[in-house]
Protein backbone atom coordinates (compact mmCIF):
# COMPACT_ATOMS: atom_id res chain seq x y z
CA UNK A 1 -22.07 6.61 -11.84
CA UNK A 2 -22.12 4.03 -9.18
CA UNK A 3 -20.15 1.44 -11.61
CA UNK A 4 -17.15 3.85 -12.36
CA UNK A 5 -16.86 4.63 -8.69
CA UNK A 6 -13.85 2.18 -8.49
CA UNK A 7 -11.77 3.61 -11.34
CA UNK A 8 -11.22 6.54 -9.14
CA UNK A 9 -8.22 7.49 -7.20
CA UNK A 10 -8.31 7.56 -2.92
CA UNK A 11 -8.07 11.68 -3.52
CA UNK A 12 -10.94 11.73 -5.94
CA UNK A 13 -13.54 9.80 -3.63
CA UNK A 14 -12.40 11.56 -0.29
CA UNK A 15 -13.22 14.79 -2.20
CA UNK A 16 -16.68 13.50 -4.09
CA UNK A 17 -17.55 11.50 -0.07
CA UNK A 18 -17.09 14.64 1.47
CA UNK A 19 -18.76 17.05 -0.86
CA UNK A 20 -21.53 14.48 -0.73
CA UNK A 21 -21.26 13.89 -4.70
CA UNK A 22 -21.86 10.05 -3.80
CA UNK A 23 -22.02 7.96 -0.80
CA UNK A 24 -19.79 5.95 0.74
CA UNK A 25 -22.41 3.57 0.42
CA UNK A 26 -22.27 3.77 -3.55
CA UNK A 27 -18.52 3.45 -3.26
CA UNK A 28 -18.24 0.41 -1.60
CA UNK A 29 -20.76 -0.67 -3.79
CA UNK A 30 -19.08 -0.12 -6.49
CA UNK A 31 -15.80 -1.50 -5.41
CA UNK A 32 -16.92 -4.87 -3.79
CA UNK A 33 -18.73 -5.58 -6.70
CA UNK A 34 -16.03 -5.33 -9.08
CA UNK A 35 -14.24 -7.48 -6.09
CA UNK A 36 -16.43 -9.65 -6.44
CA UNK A 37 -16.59 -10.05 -9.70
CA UNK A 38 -12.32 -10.58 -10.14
CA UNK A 39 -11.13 -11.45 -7.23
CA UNK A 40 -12.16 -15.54 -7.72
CA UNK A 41 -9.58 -15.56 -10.56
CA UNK A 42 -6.98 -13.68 -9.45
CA UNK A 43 -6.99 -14.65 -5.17
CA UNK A 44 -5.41 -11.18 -4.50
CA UNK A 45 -8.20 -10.82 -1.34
CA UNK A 46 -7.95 -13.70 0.68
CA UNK A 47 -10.16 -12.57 3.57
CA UNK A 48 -13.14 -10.90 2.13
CA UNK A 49 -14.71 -8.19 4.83
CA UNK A 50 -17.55 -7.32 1.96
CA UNK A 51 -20.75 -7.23 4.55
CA UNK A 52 -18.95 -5.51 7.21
CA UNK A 53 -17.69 -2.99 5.13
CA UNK A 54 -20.79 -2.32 3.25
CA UNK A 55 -22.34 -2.13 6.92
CA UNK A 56 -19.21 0.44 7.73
CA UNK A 57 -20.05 2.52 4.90
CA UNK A 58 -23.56 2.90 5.69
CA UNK A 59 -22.79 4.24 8.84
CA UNK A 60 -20.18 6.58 7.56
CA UNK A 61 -22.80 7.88 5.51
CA UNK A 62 -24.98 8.88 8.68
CA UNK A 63 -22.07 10.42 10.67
CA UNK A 64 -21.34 12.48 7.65
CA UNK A 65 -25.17 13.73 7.23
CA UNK A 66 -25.02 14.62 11.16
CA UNK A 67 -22.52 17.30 10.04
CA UNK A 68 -19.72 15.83 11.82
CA UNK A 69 -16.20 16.13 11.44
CA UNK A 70 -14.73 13.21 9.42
CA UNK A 71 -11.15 11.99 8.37
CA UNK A 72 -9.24 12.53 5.21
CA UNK A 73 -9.88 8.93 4.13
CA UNK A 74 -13.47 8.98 5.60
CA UNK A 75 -15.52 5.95 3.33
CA UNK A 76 -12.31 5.47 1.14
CA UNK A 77 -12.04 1.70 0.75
CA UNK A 78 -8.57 -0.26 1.54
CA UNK A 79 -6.84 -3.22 1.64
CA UNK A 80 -4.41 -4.22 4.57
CA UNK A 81 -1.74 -7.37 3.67
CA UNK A 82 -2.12 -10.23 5.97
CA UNK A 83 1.05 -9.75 7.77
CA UNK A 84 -0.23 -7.32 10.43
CA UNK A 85 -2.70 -7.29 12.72
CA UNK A 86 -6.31 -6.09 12.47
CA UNK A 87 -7.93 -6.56 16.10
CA UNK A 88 -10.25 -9.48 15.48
CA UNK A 89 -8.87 -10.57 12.35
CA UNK A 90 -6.48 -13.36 11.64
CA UNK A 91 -3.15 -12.63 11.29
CA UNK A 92 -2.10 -15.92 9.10
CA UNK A 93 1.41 -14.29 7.32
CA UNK A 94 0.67 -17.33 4.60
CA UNK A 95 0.86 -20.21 7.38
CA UNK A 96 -1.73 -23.12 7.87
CA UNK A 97 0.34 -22.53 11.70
CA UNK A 98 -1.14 -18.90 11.75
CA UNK A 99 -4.38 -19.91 9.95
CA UNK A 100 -6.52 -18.85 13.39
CA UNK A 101 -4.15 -16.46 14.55
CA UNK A 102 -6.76 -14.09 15.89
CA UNK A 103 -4.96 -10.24 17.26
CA UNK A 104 -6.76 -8.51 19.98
CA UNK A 105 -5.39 -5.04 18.65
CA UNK A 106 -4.68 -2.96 15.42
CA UNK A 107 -1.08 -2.47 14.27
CA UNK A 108 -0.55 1.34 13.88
CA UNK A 109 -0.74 1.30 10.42
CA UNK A 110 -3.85 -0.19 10.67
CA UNK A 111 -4.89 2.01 13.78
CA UNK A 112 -4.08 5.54 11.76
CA UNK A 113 -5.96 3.96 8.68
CA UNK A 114 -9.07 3.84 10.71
CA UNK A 115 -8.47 7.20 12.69
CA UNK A 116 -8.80 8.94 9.04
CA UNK A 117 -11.75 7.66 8.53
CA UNK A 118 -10.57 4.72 5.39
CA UNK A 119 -12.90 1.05 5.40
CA UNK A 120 -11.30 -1.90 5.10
CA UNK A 121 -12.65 -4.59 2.46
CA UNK A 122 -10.24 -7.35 3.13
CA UNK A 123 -7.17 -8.59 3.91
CA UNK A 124 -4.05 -9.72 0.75
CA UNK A 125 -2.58 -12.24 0.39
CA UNK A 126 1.59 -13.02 0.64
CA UNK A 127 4.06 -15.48 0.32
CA UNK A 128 4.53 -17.82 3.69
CA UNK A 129 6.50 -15.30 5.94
CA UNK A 130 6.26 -12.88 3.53
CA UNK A 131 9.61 -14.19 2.41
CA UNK A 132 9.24 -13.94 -1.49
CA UNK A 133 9.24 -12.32 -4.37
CA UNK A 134 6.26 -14.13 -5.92
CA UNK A 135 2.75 -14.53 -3.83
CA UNK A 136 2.00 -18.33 -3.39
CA UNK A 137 1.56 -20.26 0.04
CA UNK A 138 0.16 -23.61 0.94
CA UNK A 139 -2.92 -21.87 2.79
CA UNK A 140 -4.40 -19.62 0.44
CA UNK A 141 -2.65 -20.59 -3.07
CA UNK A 142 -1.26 -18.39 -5.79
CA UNK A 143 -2.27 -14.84 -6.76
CA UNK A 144 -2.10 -13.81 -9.99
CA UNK A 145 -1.15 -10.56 -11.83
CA UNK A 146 -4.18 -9.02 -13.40
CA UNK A 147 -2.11 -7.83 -16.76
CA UNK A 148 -1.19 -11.31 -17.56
CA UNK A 149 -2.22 -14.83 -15.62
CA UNK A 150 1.01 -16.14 -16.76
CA UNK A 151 3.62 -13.59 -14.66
CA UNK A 152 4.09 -12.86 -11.62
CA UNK A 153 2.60 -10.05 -9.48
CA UNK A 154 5.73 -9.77 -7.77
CA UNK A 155 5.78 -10.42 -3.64
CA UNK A 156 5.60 -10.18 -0.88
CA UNK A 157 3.23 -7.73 -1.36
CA UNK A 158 1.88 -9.15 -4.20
CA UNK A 159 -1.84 -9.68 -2.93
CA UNK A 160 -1.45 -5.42 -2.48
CA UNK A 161 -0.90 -5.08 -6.40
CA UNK A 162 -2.96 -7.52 -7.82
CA UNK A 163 -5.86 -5.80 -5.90
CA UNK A 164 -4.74 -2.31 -6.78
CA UNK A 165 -4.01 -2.90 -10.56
CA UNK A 166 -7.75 -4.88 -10.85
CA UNK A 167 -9.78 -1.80 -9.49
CA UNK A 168 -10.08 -3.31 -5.40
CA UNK A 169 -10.12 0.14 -4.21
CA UNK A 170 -7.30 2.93 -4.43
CA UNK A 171 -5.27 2.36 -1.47
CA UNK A 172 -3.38 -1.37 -0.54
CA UNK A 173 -1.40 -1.86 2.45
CA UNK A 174 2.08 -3.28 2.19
CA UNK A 175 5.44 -3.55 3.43
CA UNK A 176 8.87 -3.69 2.56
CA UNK A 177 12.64 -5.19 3.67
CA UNK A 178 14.36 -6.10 0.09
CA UNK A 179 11.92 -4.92 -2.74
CA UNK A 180 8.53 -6.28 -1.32
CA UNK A 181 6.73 -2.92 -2.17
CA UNK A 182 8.89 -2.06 -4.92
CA UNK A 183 8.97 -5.11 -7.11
CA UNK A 184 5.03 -5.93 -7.01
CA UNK A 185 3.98 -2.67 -8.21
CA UNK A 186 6.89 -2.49 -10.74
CA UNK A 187 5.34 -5.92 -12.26
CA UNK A 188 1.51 -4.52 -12.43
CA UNK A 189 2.33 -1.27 -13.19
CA UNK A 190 1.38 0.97 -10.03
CA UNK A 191 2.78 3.36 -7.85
CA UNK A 192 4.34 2.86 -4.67
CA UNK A 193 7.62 4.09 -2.50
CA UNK A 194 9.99 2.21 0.29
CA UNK A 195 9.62 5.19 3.24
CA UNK A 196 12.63 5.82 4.66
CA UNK A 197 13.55 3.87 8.64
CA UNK A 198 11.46 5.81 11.54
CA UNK A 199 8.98 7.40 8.90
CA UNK A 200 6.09 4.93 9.57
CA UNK A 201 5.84 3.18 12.98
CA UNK A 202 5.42 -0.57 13.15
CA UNK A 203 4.49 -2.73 15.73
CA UNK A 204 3.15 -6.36 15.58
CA UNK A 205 0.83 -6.98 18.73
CA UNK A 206 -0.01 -10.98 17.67
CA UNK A 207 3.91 -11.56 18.31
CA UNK A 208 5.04 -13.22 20.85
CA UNK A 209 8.17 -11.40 20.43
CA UNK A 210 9.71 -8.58 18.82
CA UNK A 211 11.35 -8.87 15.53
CA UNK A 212 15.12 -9.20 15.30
CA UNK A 213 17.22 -6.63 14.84
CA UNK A 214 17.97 -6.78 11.38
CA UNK A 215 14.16 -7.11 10.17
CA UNK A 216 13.31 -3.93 12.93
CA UNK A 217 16.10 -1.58 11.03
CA UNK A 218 15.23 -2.49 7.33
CA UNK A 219 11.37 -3.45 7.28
CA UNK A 220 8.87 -0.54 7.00
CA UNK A 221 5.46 -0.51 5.96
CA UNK A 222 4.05 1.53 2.79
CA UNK A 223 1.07 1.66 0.20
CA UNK A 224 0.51 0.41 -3.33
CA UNK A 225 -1.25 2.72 -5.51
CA UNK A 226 -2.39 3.25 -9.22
CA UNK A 227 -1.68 7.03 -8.82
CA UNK A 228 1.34 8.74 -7.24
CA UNK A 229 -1.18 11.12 -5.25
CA UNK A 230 -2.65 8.66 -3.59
CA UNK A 231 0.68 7.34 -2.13
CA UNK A 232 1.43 10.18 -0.70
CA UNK A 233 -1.58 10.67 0.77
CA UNK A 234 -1.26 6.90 1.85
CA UNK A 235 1.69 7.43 3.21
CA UNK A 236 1.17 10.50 4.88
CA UNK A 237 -1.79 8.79 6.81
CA UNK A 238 -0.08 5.95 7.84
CA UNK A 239 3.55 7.88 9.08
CA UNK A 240 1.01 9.49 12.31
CA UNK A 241 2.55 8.93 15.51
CA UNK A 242 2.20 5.84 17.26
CA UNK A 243 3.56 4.91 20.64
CA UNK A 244 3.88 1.18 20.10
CA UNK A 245 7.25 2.04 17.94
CA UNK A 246 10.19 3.43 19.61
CA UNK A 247 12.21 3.76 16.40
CA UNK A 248 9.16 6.17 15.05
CA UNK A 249 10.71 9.60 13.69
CA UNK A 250 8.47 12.90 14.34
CA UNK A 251 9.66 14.51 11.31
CA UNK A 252 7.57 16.94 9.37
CA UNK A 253 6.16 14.85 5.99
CA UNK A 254 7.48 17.40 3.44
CA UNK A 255 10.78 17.52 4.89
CA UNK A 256 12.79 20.42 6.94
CA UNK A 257 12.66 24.08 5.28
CA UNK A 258 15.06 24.29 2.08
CA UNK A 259 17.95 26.51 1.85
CA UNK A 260 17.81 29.02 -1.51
CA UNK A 261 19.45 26.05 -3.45
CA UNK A 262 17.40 23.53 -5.13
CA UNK A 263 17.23 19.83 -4.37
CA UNK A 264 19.53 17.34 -5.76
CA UNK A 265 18.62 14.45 -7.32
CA UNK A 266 20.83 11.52 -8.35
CA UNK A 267 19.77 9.72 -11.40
CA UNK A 268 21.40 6.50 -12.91
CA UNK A 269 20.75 4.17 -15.65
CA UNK A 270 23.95 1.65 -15.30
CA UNK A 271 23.13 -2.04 -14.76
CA UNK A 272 26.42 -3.34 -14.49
CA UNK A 273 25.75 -5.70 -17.22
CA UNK A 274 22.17 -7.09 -16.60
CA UNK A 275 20.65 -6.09 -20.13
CA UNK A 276 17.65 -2.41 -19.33
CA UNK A 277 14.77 -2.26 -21.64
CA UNK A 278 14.92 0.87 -23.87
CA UNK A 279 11.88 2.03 -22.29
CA UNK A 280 12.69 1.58 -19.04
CA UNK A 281 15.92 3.10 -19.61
CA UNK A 282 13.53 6.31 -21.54
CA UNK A 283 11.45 6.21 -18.75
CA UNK A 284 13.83 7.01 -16.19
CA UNK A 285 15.38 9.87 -18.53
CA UNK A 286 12.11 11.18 -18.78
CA UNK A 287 11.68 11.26 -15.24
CA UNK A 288 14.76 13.36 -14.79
CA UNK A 289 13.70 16.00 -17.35
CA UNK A 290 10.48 16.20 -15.35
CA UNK A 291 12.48 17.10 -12.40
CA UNK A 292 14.52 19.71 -14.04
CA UNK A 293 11.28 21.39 -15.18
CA UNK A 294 10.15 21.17 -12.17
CA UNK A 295 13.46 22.92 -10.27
CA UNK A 296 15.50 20.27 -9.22
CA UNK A 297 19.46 19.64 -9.54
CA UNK A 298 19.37 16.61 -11.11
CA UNK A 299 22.61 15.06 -11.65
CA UNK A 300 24.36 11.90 -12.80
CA UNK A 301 25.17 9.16 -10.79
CA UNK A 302 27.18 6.22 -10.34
CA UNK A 303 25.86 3.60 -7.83
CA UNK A 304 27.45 0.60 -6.38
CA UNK A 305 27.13 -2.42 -7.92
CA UNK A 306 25.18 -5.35 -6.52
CA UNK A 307 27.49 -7.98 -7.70
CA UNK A 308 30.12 -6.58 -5.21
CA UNK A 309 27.75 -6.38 -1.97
């Protein structure tokens, strides 16, 4: 079973490490060799933490024979974007500048990662500055989408879905001010979500300053995901409490108590004249009939149109 290991979702090998199904040895296994074996074409990994994460997973295996307590994510290989800090990791952000940028702390995303218990088997690659919506700097080259060499995996977080849509583990670090979680898993076909301001605390230690204003209010850090279960999950992990981040909300994850009345959800199809696939545009009506089965208000919407903002 050891070379299926990496089809599975985050959920699936937290529940098969911790019912001692297979190691967290055999995962890793399993998942740096298929990293191995991909990642040369496609340059989604551009740090490669193989040996110490193999070594990580060994001892995971040992603290979970002792009959010790372990986290959620406990053995569950990750990915974290090179944008944030991983205490004796570069931080590089796609800069030759930043190419020894070492940080001498964890970001909390990175930080609350670890606490549950999730190994991380490299760091992804992103646009210089994260600052685009395709993933291709002068330090560690283009990325490629593993659907189709010839388009895009989207950006800034494109490193994120490359390495989630080839099989580089089930959970990939990313973040998000103008689509840079939304648009790379829409082009390889994962799962992801923008969390809302407050829900997931941020923090940059390797700064030597804090981020404007504007980037502070609208960037927030997320997951990429083949399966919607494992973002929430994902996200859920990484929205733990962190000091570091003032703007940090301690709200509970599923939201405040409901009245009697069911949810409302807004759905719209207009594009304002940009042309919609017909699947795309059945998609999203399929979506809403989901939510009606499922007990939600879901009504029509009309939204503003980009061309006027």
């Amino acid at each position: 079973m050891t070379e299926q290991l990496w089809c599975l979702s985050a959920c699936e090998l937290a529940e098969g490490i911790r019912k001692q199904r297979f190691s967290c040895e055999a995962v890793m296994v399993s998942v740096t060799a298929r990293m191995a074996a991909h990642n040369p074409r496609l340059n989604a990994v551009v740090d490669d933490y193989t040996e110490e994460a193999l070594a990580e997973a060994r001892e995971a295996d040992r603290v979970l024979a002792s009959g010790a307590e372990v986290g959620e994510l406990h053995g569950v290989p990750i990915t974290i974007k090179s944008n944030i800090d991983v205490a004796g990791k570069r931080t590089p952000n796609g800069l030759p500048h930043f190419a020894d940028l070492i940080a001498t702390e964890d970001s909390p995303v990175v930080s609350n990662l670890k606490k549950a218990g999730a190994i991380i088997i490299g760091r992804t690659n992103t646009p210089e500055l994260s600052m685009r919506m395709t993933t291709d700097n002068p330090l560690h080259g283009r990325t490629l989408n593993p659907w189709e060499e010839n388009a895009s995996p989207g950006g800034s977080s494109g490193g994120a879905s490359s390495a989630a849509a080839a099989g580089f583990g089930p959970i990939h670090h990313g973040n998000d001010i103008g689509g840079s979680l939304r648009f790379p898993a829409f082009n390889c076909g994962l799962a992801t979500i923008k969390p809302s301001f407050g829900r997931v605390p941020a923090y940059l230690p390797s700064a030597p300053a804090e981020r404007g204003m504007l980037a502070q209010l609208m960037s927030v850090q997320g997951v990429i995901c083949r399966e919607v279960r494992d973002v929430r999950l994902g996200t859920r992990i990484i929205a733990q409490s962190d000091p570091r981040d003032p703007f940090w909300m301690p709200v509970p994850f599923d939201g405040w108590p409901q009245e009697a009345e069911p949810l409302r959800v807004g759905v719209t199809t207009e594009t304002y004249g940009h042309p919609i696939h017909p699947e795309i545009k059945a998609a999203v009506e399929r979506v809403a009939d989901f939510l009606t089965d499922a007990g939600y208000a879901v009504e029509p919407i009309s939204t503003p149109s980009v061309d006027d903002a």
